[in-house]
C-alpha atoms as a PDB file:
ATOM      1  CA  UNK A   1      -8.848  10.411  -7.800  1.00  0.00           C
ATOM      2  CA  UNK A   2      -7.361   7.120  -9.083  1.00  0.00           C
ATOM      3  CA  UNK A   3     -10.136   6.207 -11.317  1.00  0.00           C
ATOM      4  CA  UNK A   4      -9.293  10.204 -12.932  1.00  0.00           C
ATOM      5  CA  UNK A   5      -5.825   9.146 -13.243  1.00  0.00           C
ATOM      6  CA  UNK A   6      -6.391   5.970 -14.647  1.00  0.00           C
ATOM      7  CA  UNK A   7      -8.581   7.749 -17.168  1.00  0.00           C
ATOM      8  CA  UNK A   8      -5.459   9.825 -18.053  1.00  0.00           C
ATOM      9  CA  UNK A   9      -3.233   7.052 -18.739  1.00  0.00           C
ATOM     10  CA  UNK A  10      -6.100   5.764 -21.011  1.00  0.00           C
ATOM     11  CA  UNK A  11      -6.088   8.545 -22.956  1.00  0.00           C
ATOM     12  CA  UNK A  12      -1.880   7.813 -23.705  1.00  0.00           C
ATOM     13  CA  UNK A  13      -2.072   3.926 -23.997  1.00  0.00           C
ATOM     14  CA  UNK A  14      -3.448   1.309 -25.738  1.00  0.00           C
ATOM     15  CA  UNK A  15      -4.017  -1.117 -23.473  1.00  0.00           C
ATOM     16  CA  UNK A  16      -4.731  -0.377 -19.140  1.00  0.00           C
ATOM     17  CA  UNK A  17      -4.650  -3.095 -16.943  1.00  0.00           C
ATOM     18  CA  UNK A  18      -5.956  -2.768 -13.370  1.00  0.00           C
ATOM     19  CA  UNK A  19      -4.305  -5.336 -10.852  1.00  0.00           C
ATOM     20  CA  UNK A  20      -5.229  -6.008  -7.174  1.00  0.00           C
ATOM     21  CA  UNK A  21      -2.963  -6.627  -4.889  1.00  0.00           C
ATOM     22  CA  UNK A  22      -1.400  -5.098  -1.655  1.00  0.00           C
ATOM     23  CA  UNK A  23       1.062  -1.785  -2.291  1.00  0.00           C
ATOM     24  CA  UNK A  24       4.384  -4.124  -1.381  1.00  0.00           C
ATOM     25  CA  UNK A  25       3.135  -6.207  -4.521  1.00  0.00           C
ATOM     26  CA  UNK A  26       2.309  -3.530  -6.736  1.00  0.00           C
ATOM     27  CA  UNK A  27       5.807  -1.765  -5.865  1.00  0.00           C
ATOM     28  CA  UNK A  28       7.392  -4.803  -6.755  1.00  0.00           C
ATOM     29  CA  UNK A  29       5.276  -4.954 -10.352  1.00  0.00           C
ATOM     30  CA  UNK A  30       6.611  -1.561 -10.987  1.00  0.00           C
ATOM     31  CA  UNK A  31      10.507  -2.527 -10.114  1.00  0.00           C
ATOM     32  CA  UNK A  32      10.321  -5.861 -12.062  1.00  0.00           C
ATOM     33  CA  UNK A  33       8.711  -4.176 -15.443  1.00  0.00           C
ATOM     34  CA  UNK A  34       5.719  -6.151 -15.006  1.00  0.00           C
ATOM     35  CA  UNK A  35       3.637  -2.442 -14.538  1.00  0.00           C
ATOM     36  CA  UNK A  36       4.711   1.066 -15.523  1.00  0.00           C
ATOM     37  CA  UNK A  37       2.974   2.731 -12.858  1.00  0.00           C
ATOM     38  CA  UNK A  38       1.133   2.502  -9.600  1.00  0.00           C
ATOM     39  CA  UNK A  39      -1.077   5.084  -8.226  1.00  0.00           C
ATOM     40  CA  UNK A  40      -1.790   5.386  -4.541  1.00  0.00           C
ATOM     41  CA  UNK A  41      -4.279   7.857  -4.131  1.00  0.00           C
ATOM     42  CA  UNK A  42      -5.401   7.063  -0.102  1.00  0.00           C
ATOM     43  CA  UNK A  43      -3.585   6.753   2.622  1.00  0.00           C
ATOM     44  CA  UNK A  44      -0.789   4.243   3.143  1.00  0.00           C
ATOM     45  CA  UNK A  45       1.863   4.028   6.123  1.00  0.00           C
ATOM     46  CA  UNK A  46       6.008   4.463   5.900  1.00  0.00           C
ATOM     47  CA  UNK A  47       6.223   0.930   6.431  1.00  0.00           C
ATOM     48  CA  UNK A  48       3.746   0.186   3.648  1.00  0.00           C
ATOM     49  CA  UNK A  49       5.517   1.260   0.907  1.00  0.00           C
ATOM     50  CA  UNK A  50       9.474   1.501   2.531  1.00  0.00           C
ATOM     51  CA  UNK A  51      11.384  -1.713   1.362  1.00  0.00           C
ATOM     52  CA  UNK A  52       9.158  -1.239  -2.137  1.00  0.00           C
ATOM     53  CA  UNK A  53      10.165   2.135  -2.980  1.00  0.00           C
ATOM     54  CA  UNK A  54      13.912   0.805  -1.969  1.00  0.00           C
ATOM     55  CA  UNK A  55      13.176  -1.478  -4.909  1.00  0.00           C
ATOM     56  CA  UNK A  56      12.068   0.564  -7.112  1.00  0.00           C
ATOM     57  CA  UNK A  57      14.313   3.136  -6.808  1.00  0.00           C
ATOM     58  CA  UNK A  58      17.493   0.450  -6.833  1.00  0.00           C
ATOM     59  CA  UNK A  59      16.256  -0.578 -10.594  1.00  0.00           C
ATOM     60  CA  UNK A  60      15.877   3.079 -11.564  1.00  0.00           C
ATOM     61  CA  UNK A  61      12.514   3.505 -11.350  1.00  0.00           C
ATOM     62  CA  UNK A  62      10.579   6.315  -8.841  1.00  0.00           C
ATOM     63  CA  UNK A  63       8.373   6.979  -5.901  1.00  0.00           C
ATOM     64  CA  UNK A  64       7.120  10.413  -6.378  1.00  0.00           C
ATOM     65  CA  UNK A  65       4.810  12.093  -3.883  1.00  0.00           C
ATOM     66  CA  UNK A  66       1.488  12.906  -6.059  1.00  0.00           C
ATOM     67  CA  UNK A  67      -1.585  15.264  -5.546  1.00  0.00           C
ATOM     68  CA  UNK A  68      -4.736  14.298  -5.658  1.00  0.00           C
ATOM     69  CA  UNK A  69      -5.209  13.986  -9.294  1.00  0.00           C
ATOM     70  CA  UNK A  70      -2.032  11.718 -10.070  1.00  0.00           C
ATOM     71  CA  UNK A  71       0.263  14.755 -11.343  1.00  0.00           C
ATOM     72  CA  UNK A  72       3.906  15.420  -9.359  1.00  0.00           C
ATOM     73  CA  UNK A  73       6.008  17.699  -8.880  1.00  0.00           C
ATOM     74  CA  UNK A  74       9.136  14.883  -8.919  1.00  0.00           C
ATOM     75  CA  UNK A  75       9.169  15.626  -5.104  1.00  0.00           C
ATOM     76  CA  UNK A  76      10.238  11.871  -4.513  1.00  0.00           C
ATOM     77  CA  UNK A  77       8.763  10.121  -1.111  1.00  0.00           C
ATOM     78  CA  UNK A  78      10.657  10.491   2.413  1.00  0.00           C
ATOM     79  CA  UNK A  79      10.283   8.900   4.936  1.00  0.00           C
ATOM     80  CA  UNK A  80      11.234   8.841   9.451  1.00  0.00           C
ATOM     81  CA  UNK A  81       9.137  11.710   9.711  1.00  0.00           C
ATOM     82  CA  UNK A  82       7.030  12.394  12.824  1.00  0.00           C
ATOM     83  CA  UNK A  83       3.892  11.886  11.255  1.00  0.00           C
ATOM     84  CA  UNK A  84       3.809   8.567   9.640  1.00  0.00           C
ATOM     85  CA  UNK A  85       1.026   8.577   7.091  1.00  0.00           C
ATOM     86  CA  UNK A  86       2.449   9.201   3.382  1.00  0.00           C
ATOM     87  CA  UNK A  87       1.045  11.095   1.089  1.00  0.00           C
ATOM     88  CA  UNK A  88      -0.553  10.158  -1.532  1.00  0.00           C
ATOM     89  CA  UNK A  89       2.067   8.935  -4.393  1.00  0.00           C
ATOM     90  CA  UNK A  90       3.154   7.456  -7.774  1.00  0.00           C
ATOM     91  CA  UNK A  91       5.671   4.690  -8.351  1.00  0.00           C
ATOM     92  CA  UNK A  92       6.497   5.416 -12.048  1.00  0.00           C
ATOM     93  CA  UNK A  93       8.803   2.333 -13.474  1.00  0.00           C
ATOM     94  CA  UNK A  94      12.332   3.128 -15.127  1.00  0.00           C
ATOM     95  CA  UNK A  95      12.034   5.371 -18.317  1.00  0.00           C
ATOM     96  CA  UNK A  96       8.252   6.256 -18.066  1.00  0.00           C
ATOM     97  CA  UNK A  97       7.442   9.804 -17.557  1.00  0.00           C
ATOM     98  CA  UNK A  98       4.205  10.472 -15.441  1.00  0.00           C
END
């Protein structure tokens, strides 16, 4: 699923860069400009992505709760909810559209 949604940003960009790191880093990439989006397409805790999506969401960017191939509904993430898990989601930095 993330390799297809990769794919799909490849087909609107120039230039794709892949980065590994953990999802607090990546949500921090996103709030700081340094990446326009980050895909999480397998499973991921509340307190995984909690004080990242705070960040992004402070600088204007989004946490949007994705299906399975990338696309949204703008349904952004919530969390203290009984079951834990997230679903799978975007972070989409300020001004970019997903």
């Amino acid at each position: 699923e993330t390799e297809a949604f990769i794919d799909g940003l490849k087909t609107r960009y120039d230039s794709v860069e892949l980065v590994q790191a953990g999802s607090a880093v990546k949500l921090c990439r996103v709030a700081e400009g340094g990446a326009d989006y980050y895909p999480r397409l397998a499973p991921t805790m509340e307190w995984d992505t909690a004080a990242g999506d705070a960040v992004v969401r402070e600088v204007g960017g989004r946490v949007l709760v994705a299906a399975a191939d990338g696309s949204s509904d703008g349904q952004a993430l919530s969390y203290n909810k009984e079951d834990l898990y997230n679903p799978f989601f975007v972070a989409v930095g300020k001004g970019r559209d997903i």
